[in-house]
N, C-alpha and C. Protein backbone atom coordinates (compact mmCIF):
# COMPACT_ATOMS: atom_id res chain seq x y z
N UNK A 1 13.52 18.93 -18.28
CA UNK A 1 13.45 18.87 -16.83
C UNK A 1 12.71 17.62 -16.35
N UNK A 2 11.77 17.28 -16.75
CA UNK A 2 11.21 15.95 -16.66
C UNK A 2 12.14 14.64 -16.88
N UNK A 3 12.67 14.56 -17.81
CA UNK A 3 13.58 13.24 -17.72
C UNK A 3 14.59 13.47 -16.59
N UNK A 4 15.32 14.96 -16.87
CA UNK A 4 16.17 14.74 -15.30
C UNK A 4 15.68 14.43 -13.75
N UNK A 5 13.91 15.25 -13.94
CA UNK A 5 13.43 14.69 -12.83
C UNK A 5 13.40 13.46 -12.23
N UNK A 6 12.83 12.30 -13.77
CA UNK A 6 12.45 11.28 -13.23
C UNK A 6 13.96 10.21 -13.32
N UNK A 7 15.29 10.99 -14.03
CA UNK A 7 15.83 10.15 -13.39
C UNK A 7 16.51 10.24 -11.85
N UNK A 8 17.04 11.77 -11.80
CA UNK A 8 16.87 11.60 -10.19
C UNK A 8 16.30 10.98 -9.43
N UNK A 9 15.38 10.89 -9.36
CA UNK A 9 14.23 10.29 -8.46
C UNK A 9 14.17 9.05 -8.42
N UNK A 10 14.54 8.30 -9.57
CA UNK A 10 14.55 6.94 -9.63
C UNK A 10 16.22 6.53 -9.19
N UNK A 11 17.20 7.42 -9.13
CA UNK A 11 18.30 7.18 -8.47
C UNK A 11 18.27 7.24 -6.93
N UNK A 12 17.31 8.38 -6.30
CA UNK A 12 17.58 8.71 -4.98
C UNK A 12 16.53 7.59 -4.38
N UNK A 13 15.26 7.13 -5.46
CA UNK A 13 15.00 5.53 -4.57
C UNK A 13 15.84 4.86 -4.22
N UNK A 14 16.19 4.30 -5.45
CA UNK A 14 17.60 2.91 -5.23
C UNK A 14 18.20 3.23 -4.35
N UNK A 15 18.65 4.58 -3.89
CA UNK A 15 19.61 4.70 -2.41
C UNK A 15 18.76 4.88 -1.55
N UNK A 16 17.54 4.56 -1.24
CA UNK A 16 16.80 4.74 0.01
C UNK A 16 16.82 3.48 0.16
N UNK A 17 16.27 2.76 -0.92
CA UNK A 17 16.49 1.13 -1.02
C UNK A 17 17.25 0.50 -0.69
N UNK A 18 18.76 1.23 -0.59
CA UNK A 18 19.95 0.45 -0.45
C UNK A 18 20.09 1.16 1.12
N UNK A 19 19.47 2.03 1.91
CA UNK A 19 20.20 2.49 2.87
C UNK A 19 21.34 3.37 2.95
N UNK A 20 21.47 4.30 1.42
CA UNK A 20 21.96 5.25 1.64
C UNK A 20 21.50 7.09 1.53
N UNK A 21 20.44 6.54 2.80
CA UNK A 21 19.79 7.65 3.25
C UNK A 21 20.37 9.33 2.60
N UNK A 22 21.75 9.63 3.20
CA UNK A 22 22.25 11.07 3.16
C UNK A 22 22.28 11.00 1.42
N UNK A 23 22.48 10.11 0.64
CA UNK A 23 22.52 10.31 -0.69
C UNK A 23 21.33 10.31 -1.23
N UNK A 24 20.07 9.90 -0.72
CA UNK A 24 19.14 9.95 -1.26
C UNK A 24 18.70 11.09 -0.92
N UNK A 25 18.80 11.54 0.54
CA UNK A 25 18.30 13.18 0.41
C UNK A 25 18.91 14.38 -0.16
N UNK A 26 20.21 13.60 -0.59
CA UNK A 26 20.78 15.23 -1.19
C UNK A 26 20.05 15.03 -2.98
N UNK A 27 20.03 13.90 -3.45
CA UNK A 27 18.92 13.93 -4.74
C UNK A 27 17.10 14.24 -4.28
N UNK A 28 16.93 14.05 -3.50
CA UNK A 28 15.43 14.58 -2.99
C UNK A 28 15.72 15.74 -3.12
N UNK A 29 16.37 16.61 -2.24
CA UNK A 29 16.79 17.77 -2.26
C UNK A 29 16.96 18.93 -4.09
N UNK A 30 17.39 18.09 -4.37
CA UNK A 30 17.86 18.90 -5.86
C UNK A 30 16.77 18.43 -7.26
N UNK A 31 15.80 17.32 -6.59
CA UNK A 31 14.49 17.32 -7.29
C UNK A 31 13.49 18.49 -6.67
N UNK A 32 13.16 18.61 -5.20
CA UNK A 32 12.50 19.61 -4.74
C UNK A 32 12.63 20.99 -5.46
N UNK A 33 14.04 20.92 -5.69
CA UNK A 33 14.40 22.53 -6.09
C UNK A 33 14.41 22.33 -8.02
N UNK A 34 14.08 21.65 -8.48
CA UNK A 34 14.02 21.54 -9.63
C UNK A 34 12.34 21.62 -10.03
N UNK A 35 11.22 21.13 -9.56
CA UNK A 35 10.59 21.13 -9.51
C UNK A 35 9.83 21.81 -8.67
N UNK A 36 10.48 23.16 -8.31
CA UNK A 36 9.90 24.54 -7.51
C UNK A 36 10.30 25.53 -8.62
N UNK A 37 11.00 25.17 -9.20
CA UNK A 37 11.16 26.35 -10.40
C UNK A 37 10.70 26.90 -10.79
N UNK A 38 9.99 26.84 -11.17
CA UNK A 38 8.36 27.37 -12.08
C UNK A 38 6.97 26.49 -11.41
N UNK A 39 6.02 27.87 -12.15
CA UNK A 39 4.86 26.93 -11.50
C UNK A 39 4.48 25.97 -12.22
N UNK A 40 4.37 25.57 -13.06
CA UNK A 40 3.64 24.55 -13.90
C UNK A 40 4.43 23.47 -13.58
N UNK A 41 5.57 23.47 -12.64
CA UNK A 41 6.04 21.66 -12.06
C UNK A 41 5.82 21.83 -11.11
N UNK A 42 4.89 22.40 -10.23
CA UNK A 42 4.66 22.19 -9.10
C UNK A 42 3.42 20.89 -8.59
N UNK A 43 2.71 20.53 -9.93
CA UNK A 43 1.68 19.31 -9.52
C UNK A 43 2.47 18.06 -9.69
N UNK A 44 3.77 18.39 -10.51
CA UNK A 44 4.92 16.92 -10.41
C UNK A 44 5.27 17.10 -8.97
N UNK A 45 5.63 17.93 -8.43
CA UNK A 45 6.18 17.75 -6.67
C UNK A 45 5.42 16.98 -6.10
N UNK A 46 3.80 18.40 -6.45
CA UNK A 46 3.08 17.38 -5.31
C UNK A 46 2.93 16.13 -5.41
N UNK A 47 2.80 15.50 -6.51
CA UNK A 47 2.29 13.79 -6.43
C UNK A 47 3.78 13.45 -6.60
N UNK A 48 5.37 13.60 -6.72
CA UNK A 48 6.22 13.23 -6.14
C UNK A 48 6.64 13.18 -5.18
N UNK A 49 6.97 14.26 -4.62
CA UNK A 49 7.22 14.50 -3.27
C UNK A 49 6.63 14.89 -1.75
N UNK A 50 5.38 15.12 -2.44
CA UNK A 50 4.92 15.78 -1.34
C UNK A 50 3.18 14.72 -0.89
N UNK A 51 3.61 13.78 -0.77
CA UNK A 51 2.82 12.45 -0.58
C UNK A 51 3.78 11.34 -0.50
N UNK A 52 3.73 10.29 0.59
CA UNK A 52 4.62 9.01 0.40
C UNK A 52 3.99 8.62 -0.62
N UNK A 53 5.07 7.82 -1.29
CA UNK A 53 4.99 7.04 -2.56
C UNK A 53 5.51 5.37 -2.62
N UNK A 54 4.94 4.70 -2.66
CA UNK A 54 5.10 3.21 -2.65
C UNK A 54 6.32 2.77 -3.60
N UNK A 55 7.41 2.35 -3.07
CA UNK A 55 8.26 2.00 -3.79
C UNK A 55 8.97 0.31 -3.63
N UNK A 56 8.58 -0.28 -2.45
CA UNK A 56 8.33 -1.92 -2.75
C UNK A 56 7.42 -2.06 -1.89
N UNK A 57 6.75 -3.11 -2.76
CA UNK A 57 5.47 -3.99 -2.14
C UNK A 57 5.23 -4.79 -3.12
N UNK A 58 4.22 -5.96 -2.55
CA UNK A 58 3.52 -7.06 -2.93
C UNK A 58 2.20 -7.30 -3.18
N UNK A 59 2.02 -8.25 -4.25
CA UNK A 59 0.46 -7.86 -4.42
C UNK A 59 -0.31 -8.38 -3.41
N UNK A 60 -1.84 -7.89 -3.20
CA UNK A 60 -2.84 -8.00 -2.56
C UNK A 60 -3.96 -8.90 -3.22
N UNK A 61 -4.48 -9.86 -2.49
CA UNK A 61 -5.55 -10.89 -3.11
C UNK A 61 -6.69 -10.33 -3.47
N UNK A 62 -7.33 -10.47 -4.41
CA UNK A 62 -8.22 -9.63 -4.32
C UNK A 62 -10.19 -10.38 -4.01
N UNK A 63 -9.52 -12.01 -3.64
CA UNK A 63 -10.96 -12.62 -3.27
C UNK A 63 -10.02 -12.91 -2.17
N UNK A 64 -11.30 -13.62 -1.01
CA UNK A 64 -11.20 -14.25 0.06
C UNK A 64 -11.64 -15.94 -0.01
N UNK A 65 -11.38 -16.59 1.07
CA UNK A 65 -11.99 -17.50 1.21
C UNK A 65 -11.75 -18.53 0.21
N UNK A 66 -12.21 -19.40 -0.47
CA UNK A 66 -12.23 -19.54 -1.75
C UNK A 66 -12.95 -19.42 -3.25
N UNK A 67 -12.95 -18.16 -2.83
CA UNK A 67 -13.50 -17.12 -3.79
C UNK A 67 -12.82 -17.32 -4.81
N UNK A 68 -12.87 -16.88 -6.22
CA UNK A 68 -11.53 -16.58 -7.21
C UNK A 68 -12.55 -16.20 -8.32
N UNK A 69 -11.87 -15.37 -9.69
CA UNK A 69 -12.23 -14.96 -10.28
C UNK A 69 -13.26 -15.42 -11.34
N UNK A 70 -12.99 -16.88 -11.12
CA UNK A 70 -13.82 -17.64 -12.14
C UNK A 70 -15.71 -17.48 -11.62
N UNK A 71 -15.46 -17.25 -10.54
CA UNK A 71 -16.84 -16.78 -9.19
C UNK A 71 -17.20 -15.71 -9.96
N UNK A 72 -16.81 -15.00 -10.60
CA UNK A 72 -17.33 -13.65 -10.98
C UNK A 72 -18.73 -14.10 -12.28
N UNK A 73 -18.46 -14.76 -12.78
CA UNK A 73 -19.55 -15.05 -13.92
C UNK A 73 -20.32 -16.48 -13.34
N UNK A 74 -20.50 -16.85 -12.00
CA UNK A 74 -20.79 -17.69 -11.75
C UNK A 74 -22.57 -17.42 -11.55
N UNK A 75 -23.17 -18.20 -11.66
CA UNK A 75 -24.96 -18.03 -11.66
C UNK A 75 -25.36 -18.60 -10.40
N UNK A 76 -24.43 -19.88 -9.37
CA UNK A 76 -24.91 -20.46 -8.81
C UNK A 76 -24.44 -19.80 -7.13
N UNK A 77 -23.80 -18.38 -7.32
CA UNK A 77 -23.31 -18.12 -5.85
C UNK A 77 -22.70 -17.15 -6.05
N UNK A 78 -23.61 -15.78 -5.44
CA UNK A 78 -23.19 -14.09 -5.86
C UNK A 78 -21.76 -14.52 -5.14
N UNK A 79 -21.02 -13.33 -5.36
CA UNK A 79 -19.53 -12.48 -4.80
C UNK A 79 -20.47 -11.19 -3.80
N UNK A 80 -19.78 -11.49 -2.76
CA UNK A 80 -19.84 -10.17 -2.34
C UNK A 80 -18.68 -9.36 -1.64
N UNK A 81 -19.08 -8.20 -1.46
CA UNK A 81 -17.67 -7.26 -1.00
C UNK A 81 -17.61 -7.23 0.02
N UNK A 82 -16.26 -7.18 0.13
CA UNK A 82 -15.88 -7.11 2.24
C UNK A 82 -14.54 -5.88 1.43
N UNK A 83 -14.11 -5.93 3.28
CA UNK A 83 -13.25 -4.25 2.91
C UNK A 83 -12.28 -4.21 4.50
N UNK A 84 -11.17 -3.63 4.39
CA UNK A 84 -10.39 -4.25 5.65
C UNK A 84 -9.76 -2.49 5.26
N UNK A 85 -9.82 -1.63 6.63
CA UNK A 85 -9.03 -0.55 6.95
C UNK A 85 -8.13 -0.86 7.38
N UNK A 86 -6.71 0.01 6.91
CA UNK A 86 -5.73 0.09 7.77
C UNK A 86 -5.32 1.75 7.48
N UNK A 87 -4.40 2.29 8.95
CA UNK A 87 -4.00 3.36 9.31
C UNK A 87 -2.59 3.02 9.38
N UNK A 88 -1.70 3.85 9.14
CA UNK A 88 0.16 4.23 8.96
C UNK A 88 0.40 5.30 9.20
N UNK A 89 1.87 5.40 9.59
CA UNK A 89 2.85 5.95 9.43
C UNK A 89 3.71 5.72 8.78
N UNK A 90 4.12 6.82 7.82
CA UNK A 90 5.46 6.55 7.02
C UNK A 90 6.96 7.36 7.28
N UNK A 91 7.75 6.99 8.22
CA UNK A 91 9.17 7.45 8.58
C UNK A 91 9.66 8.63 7.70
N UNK A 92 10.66 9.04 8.13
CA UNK A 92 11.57 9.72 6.96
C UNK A 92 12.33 9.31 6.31
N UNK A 93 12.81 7.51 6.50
CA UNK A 93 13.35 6.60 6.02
C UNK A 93 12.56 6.01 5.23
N UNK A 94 11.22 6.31 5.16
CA UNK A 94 10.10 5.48 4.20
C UNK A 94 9.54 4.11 4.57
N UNK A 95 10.01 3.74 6.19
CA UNK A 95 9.55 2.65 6.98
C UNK A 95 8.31 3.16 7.19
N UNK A 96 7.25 1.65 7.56
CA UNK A 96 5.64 2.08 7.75
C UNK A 96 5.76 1.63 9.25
N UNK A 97 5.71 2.47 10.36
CA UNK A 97 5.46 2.17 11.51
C UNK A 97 3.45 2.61 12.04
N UNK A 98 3.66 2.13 13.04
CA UNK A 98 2.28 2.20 13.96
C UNK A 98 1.07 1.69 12.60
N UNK A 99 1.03 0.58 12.50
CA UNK A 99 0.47 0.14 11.43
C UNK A 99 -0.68 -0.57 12.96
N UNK A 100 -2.36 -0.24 12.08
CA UNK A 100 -2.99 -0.81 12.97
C UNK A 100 -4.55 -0.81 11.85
N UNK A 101 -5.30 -2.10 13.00
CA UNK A 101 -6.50 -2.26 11.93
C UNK A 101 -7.54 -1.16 11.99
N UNK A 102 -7.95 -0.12 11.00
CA UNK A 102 -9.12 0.09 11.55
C UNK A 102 -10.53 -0.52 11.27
N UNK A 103 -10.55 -1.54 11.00
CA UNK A 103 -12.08 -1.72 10.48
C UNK A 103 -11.72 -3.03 9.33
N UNK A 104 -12.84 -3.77 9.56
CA UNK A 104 -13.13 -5.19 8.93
C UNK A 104 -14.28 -5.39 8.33
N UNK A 105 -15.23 -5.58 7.01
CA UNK A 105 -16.00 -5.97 6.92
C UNK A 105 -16.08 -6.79 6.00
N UNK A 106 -16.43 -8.21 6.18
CA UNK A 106 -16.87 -9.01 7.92
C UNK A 106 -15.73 -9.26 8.65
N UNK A 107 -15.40 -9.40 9.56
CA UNK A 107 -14.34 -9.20 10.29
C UNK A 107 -13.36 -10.90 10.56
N UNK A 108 -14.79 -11.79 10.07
CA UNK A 108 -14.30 -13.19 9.64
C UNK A 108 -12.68 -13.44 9.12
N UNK A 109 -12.71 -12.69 8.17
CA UNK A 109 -11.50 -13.45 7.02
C UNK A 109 -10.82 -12.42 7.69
N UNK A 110 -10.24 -13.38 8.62
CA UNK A 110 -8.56 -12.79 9.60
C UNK A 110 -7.71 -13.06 8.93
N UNK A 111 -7.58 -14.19 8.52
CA UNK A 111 -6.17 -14.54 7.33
C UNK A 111 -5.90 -13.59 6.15
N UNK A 112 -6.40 -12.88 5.30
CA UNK A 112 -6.77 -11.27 4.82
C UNK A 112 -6.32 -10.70 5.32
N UNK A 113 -6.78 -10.72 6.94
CA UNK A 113 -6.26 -9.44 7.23
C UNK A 113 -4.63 -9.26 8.17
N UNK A 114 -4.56 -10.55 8.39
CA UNK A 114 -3.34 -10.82 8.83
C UNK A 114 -1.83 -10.76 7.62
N UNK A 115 -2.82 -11.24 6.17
CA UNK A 115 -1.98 -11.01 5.28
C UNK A 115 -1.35 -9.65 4.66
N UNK A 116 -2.81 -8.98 4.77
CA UNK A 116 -2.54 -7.74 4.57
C UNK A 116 -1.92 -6.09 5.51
N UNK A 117 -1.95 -7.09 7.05
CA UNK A 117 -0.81 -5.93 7.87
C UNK A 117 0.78 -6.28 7.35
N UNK A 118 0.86 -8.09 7.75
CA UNK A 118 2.59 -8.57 6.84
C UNK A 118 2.84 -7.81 5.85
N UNK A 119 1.90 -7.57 4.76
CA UNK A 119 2.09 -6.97 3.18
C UNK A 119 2.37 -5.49 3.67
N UNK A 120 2.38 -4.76 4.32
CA UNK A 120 2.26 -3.63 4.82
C UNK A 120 3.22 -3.47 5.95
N UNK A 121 3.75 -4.35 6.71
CA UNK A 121 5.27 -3.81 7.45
C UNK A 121 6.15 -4.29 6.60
N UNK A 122 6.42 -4.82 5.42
CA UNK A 122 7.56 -4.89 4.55
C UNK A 122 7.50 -4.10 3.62
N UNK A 123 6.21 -3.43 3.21
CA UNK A 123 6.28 -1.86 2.47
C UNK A 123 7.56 -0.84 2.87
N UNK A 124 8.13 -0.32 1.33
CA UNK A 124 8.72 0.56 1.19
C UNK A 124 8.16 1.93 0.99
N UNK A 125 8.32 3.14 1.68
CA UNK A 125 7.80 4.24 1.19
C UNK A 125 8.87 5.10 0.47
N UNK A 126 8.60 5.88 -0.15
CA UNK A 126 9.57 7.24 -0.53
C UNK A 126 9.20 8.67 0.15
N UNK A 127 9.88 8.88 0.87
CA UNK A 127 9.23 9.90 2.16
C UNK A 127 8.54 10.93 1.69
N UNK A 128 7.42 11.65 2.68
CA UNK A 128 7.02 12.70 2.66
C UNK A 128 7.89 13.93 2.38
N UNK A 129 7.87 14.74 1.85
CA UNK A 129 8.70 15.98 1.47
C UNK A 129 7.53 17.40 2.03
N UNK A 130 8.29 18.38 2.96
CA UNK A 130 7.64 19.53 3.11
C UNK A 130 8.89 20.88 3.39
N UNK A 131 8.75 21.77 2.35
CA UNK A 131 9.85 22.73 1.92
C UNK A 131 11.03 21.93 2.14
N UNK A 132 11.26 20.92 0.77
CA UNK A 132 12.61 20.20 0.20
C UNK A 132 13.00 19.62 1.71
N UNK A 133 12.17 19.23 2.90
CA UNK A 133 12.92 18.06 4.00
C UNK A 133 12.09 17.38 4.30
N UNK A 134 12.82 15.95 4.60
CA UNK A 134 11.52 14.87 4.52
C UNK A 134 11.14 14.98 5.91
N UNK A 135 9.85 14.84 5.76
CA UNK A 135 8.92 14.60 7.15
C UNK A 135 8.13 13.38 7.24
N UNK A 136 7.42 12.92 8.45
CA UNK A 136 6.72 11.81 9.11
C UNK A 136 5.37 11.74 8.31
N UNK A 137 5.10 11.22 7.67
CA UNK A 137 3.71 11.27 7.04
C UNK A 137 2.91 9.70 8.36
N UNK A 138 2.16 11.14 9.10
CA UNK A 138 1.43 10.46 10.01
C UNK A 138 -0.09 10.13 9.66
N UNK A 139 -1.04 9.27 9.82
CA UNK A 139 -2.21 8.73 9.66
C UNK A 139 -2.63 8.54 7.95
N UNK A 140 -1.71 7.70 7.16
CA UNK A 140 -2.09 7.14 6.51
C UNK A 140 -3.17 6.27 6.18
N UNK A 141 -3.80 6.31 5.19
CA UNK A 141 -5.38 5.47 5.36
C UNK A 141 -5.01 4.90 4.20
N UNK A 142 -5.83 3.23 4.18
CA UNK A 142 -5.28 2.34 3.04
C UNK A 142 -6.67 1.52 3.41
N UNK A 143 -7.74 1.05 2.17
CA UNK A 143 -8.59 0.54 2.66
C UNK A 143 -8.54 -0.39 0.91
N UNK A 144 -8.96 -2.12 1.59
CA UNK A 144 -8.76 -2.32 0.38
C UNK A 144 -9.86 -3.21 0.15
N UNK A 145 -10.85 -3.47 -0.88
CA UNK A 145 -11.90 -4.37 -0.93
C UNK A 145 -12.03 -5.76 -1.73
N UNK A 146 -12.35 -6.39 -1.47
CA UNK A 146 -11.91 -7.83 -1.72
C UNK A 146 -13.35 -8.40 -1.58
N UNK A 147 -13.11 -9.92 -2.61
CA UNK A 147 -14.90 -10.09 -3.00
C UNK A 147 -14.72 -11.72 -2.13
N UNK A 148 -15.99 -11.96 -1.62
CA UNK A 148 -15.86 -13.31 -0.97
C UNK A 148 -16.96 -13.85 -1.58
N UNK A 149 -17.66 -15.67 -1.40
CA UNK A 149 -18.67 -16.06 -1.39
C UNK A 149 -19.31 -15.84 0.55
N UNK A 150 -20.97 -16.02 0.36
CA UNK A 150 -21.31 -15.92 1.23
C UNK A 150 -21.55 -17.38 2.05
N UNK A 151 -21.23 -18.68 1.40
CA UNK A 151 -21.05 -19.64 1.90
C UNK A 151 -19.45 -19.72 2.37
N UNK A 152 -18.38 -19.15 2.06
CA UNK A 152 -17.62 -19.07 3.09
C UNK A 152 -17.55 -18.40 3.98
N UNK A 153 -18.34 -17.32 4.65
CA UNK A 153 -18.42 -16.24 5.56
C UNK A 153 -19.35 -17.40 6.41
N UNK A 154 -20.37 -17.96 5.96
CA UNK A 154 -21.03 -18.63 6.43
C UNK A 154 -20.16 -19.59 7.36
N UNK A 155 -19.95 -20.72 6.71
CA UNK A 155 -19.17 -21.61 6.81
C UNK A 155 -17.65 -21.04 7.84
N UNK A 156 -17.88 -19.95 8.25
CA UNK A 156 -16.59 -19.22 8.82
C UNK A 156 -17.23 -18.89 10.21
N UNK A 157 -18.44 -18.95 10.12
CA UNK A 157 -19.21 -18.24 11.68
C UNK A 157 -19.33 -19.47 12.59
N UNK A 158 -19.69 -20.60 11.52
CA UNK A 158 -20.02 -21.58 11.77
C UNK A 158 -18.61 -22.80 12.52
N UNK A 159 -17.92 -21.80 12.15
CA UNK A 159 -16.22 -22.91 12.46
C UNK A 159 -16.12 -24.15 11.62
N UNK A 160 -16.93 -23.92 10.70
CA UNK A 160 -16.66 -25.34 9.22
C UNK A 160 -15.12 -24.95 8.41
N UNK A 161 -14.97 -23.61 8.77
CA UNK A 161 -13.48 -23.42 7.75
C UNK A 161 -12.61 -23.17 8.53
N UNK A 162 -11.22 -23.07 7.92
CA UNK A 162 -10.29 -22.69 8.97
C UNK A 162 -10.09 -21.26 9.11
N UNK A 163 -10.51 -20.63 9.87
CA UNK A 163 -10.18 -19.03 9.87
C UNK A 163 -8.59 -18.58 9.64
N UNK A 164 -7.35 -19.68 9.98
CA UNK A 164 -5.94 -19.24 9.73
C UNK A 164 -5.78 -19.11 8.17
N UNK A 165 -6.50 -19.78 7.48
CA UNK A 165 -6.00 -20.39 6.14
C UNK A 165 -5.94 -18.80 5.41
N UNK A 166 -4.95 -18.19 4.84
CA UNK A 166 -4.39 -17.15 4.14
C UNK A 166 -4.05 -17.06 3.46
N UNK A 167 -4.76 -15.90 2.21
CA UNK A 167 -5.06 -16.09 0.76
C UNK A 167 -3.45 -16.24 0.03
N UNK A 168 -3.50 -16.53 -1.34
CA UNK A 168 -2.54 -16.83 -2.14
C UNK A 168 -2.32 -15.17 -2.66
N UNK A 169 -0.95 -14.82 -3.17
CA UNK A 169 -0.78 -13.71 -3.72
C UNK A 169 -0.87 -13.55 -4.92
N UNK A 170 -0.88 -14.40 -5.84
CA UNK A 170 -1.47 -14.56 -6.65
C UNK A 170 -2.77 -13.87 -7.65
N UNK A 171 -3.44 -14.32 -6.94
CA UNK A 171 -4.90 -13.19 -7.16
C UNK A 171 -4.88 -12.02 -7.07
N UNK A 172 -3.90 -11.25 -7.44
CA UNK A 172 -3.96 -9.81 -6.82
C UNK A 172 -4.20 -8.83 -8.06
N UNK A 173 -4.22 -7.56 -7.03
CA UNK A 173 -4.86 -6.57 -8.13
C UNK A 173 -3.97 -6.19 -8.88
């Protein structure tokens, strides 16, 4: 039951992917009921179906500024953490609508965070599921933390850097 699960499931993506919605829910559909069978597949539902599930996206930077990893063993200039909220909705199509910021810290590195709403309206979801029909998975929370130097935060208050300049994807987690 597991391999048929997971290949269903990896078929009824590709047709969400492709926009053929009614075919992907009639395989949603016949995973729901495959994985209601018994109880012991019911913790495969839940973390399949019954939670959106990320099915395209891009990586996320994981320094700011010009931070980078080589900074991590550096002696001459701590890393520190900053952290950028965001709130979603995920469709029944697996589109992320009402995407909004909640929270910045430091609220400096806009380019971050500008990168990281873009990275987040081209997200794919795999819909919410509640008794085998997909539903709106409303107030999604996504919070992601990212290490900066404190001479660029500095240098950022100060208007010495460019606040547009927006990280490479590269660096990601």
């Amino acid at each position: 039951w597991t391999t048929l699960a997971a290949t269903k499931l990896s078929l009824a993506d590709f047709y969400l992917s492709k926009s053929s919605v009614s075919r992907a829910y009639k395989l949603y559909g016949e995973i729901w009921d495959l994985l209601s069978e018994e109880e012991d597949r019911l913790d495969n539902r839940r973390s399949l179906l019954e939670t959106p599930v990320p099915l395209r996206f891009g990586p996320i930077p994981d320094y700011a500024g010009d931070a980078s990893a080589a900074d991590t063993n550096s002696v001459t200039e701590t890393l520190l953490k900053g952290r950028i909220d965001i709130v979603f909705d995920v469709t029944i199509r697996g589109q992320v609508t009402n995407l909004q910021l909640a929270g910045a810290d430091p609220q400096e590195f806009d380019g971050l965070q500008r990168f990281l709403m873009r990275e987040f309206r081209s997200r794919v979801y795999r819909p919410m599921f509640a008794d085998g029909q997909a539903v709106d998975a409303i107030g999604q929370a996504y919070t992601h933390e990212f290490f900066y130097r404190k001479s660029d935060l500095d240098a950022l208050r100060e208007g010495n850097m460019p606040a547009a300049e927006e990280p490479q994807a590269e660096a990601a987690n």
